[in-house]
N, C-alpha and C. Protein backbone atom coordinates (compact mmCIF):
# COMPACT_ATOMS: atom_id res chain seq x y z
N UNK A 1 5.22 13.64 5.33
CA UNK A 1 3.84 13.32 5.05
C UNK A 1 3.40 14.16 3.87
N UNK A 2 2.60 13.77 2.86
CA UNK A 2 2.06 14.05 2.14
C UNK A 2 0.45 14.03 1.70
N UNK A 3 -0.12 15.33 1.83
CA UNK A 3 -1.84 14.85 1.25
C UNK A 3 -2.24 15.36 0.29
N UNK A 4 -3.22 15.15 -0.42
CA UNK A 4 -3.45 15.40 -1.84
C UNK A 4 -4.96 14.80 -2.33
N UNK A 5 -5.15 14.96 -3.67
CA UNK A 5 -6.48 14.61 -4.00
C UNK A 5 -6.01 13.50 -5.18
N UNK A 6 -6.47 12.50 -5.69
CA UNK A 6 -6.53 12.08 -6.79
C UNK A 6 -7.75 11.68 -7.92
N UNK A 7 -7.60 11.63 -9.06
CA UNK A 7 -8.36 11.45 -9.94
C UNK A 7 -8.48 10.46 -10.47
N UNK A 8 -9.67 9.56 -11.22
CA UNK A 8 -9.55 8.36 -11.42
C UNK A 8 -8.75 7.89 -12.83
N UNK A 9 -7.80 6.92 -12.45
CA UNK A 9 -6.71 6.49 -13.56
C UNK A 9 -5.51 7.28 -13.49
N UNK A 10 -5.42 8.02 -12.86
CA UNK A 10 -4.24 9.23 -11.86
C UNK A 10 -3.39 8.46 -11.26
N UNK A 11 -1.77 8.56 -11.76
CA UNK A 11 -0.55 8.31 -10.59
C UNK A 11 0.21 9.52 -10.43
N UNK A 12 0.49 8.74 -9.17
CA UNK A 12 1.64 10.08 -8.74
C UNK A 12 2.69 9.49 -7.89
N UNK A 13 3.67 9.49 -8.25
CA UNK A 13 4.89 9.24 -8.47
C UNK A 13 5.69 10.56 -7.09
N UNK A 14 6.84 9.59 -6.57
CA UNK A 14 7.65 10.78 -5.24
C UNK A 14 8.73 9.96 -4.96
N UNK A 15 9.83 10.49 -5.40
CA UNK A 15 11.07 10.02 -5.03
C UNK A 15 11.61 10.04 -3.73
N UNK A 16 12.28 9.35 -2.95
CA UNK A 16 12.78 9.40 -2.23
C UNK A 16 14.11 8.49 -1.91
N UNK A 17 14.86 9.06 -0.70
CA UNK A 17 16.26 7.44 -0.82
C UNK A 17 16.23 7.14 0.73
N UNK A 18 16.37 6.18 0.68
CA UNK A 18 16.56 5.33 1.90
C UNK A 18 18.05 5.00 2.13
N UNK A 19 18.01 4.99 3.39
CA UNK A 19 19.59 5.19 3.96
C UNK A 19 20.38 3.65 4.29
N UNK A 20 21.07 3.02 3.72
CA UNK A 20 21.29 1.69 4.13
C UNK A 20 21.14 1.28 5.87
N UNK A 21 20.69 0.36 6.05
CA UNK A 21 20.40 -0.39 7.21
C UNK A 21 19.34 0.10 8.14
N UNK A 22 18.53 1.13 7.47
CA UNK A 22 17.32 1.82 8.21
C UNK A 22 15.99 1.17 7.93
N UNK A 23 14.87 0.64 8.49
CA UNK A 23 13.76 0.42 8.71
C UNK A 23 13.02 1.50 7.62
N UNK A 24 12.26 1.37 7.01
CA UNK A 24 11.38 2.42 6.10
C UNK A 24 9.74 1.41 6.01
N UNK A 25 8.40 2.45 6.28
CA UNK A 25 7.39 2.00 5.85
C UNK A 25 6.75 3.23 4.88
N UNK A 26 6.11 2.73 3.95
CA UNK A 26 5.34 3.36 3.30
C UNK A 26 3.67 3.68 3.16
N UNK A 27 3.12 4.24 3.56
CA UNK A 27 1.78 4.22 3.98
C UNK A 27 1.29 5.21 3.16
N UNK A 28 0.05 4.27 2.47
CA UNK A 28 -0.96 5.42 1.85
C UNK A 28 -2.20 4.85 2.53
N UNK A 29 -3.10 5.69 3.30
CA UNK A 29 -4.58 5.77 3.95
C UNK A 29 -5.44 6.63 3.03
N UNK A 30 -6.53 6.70 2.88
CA UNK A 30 -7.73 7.67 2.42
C UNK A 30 -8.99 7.23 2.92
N UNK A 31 -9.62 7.99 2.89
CA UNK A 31 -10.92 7.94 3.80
C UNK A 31 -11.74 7.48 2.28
N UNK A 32 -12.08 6.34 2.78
CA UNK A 32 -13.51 5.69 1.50
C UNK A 32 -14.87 5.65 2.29
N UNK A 33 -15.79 6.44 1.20
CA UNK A 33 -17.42 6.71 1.91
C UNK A 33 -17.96 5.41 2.12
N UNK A 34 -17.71 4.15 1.40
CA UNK A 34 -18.35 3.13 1.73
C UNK A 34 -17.79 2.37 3.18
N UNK A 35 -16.93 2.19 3.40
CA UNK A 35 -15.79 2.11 4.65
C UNK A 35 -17.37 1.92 5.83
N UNK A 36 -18.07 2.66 5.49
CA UNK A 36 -18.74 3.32 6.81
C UNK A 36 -19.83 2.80 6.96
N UNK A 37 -20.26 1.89 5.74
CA UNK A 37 -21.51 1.20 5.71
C UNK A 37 -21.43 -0.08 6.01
N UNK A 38 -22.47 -0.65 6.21
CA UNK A 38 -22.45 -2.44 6.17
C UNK A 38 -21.97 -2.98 5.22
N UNK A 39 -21.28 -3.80 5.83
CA UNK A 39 -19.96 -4.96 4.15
C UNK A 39 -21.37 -5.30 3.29
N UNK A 40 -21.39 -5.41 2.44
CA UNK A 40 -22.51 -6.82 1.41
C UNK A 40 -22.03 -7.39 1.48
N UNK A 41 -23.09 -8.64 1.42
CA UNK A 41 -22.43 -9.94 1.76
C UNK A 41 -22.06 -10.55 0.27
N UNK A 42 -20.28 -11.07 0.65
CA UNK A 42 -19.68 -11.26 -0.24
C UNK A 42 -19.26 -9.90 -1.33
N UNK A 43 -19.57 -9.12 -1.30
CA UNK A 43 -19.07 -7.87 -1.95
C UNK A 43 -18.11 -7.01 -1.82
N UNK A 44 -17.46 -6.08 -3.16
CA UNK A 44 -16.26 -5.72 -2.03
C UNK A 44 -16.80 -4.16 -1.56
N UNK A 45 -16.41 -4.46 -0.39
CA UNK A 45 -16.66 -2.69 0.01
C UNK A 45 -16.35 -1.34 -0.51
N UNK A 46 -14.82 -1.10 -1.39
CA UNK A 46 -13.84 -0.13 -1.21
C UNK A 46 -14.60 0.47 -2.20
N UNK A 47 -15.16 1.72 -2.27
CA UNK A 47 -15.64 2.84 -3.60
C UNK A 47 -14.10 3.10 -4.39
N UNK A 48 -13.32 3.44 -3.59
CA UNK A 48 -11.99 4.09 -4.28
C UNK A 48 -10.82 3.10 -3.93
N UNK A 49 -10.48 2.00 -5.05
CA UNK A 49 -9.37 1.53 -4.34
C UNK A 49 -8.03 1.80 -4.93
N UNK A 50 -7.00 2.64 -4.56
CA UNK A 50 -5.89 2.73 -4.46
C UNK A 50 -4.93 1.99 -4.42
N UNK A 51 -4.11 1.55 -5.05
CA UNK A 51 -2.66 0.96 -4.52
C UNK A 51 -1.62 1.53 -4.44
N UNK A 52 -0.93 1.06 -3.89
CA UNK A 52 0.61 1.52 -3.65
C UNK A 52 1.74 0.04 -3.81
N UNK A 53 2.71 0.78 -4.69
CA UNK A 53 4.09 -0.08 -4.62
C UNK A 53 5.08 1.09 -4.43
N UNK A 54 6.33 0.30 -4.08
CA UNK A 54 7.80 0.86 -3.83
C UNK A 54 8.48 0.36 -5.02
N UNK A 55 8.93 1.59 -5.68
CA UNK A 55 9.88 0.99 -6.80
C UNK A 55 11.14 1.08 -7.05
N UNK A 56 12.18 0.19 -6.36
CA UNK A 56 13.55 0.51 -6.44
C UNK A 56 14.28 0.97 -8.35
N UNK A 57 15.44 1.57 -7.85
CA UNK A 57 15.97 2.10 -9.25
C UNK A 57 16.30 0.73 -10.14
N UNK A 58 15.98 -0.43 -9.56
CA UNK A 58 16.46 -1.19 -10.95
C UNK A 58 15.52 -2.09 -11.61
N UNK A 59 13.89 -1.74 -10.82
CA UNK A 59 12.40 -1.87 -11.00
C UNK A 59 11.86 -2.58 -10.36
N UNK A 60 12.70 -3.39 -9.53
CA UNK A 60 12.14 -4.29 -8.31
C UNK A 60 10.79 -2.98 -7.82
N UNK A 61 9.84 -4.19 -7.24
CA UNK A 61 8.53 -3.34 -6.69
C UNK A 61 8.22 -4.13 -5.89
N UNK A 62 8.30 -3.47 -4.37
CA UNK A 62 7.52 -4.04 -3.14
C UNK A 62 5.89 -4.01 -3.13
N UNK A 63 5.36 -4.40 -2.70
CA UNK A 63 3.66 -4.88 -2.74
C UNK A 63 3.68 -4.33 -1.57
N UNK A 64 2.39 -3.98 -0.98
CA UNK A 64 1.81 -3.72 0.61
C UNK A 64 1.80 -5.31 1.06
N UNK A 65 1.51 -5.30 2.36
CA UNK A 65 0.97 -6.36 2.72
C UNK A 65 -1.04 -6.78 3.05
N UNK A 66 -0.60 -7.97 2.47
CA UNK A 66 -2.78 -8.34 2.61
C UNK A 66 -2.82 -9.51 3.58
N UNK A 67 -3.70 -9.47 4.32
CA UNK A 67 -4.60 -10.41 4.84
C UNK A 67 -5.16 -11.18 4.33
N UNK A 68 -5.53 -12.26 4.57
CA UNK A 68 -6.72 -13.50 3.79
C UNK A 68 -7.37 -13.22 4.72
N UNK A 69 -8.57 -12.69 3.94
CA UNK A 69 -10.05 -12.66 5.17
C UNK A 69 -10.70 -14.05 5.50
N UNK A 70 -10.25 -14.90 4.85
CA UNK A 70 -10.41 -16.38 5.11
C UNK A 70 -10.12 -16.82 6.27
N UNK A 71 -8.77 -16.25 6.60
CA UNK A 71 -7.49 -16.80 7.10
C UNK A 71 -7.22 -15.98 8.23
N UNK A 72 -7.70 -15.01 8.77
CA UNK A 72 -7.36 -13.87 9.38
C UNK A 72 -5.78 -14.36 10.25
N UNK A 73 -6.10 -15.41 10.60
CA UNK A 73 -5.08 -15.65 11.71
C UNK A 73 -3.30 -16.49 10.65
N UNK A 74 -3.23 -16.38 9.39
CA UNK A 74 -2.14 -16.48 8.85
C UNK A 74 -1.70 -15.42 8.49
N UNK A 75 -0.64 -15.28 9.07
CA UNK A 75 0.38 -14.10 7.78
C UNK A 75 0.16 -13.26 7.19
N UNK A 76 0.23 -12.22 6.94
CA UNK A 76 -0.08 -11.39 5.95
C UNK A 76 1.02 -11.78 4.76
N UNK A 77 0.59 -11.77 3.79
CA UNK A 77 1.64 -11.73 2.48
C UNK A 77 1.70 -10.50 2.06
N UNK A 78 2.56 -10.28 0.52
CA UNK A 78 2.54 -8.99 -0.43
C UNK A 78 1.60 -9.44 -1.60
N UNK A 79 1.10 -8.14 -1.54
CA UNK A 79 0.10 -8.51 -2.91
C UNK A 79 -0.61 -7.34 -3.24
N UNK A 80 -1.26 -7.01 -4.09
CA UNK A 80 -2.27 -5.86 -4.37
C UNK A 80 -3.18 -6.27 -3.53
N UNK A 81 -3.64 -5.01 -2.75
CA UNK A 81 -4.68 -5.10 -1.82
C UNK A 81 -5.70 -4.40 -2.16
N UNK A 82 -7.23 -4.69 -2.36
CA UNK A 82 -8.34 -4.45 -3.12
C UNK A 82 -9.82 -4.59 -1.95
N UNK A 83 -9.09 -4.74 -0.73
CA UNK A 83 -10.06 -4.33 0.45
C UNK A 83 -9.41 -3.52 1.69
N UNK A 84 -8.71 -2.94 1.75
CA UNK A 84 -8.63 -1.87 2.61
C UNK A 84 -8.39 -0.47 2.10
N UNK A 85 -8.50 0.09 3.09
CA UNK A 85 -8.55 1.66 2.49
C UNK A 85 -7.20 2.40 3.26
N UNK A 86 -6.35 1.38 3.70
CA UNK A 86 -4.86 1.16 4.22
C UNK A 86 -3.70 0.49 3.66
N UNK A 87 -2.63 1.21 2.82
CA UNK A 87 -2.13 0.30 2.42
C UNK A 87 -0.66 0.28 2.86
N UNK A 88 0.12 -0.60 3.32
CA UNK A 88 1.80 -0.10 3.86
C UNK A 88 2.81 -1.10 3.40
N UNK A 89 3.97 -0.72 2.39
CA UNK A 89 5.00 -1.22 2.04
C UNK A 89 6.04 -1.03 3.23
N UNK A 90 6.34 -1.65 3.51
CA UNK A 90 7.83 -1.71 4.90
C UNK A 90 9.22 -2.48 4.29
N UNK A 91 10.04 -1.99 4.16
CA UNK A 91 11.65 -2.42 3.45
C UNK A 91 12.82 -2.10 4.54
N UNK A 92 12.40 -3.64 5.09
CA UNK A 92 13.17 -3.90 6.20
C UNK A 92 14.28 -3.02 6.69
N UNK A 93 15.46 -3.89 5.59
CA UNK A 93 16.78 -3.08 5.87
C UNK A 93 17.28 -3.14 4.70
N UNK A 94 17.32 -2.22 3.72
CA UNK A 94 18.43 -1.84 2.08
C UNK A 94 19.74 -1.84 2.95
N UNK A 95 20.44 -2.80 2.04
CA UNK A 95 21.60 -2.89 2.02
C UNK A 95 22.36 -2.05 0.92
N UNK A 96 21.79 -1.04 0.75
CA UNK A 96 22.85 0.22 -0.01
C UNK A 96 21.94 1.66 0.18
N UNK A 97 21.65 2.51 -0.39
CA UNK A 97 20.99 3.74 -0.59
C UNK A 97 20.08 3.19 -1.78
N UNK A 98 19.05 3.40 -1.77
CA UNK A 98 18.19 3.15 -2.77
C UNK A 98 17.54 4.93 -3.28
N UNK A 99 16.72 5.13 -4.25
CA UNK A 99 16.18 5.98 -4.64
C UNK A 99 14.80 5.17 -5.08
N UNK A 100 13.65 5.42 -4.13
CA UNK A 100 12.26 4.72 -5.05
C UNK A 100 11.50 6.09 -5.42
């Protein structure tokens, strides 16, 4: 686990390797002050929105997964997510050692 502060237009970058045939999720959370208020209607809530990708060594990049707030009850897909203040990449099973 890792915590930290960031600044706006700020990345930060953390290597790590994944072990072939192991389950891995990636989770970045932060506490957003608006989170806590009433949605506007039609507006987006998030004061600070963050993303996260996984970037394998040969530049492939996993997305988190999003919801359709439309849709609640389909699927989540991968995509940049721009309403939660939760975001989690999961890479099933690498079929070799990766370094992201």
């Amino acid at each position: 686990m890792r915590t930290g502060d960031i600044s706006q237009g700020q990345q930060i970058e953390t290597t790590f390797f994944l072990t072939p045939r192991k389950k891995v999720r990636v989770v970045l959370g932060w506490i957003d002050p608006d989170i806590f208020r009433p949605r506007r209607s039609g507006g987006k809530t998030l004061v600070n929105d963050l993303d996260l990708k996984v970037i394998d060594p040969s530049g492939n990049a996993a997305l988190p997964y999003v919801l359709d707030p439309n849709h609640p009850d389909v699927a989540a897909t991968r995509g940049v997510n721009s309403v939660d203040n939760m975001e989690e990449v999961e890479i099933a099973m690498p079929d070799r050692d990766i370094i992201a």
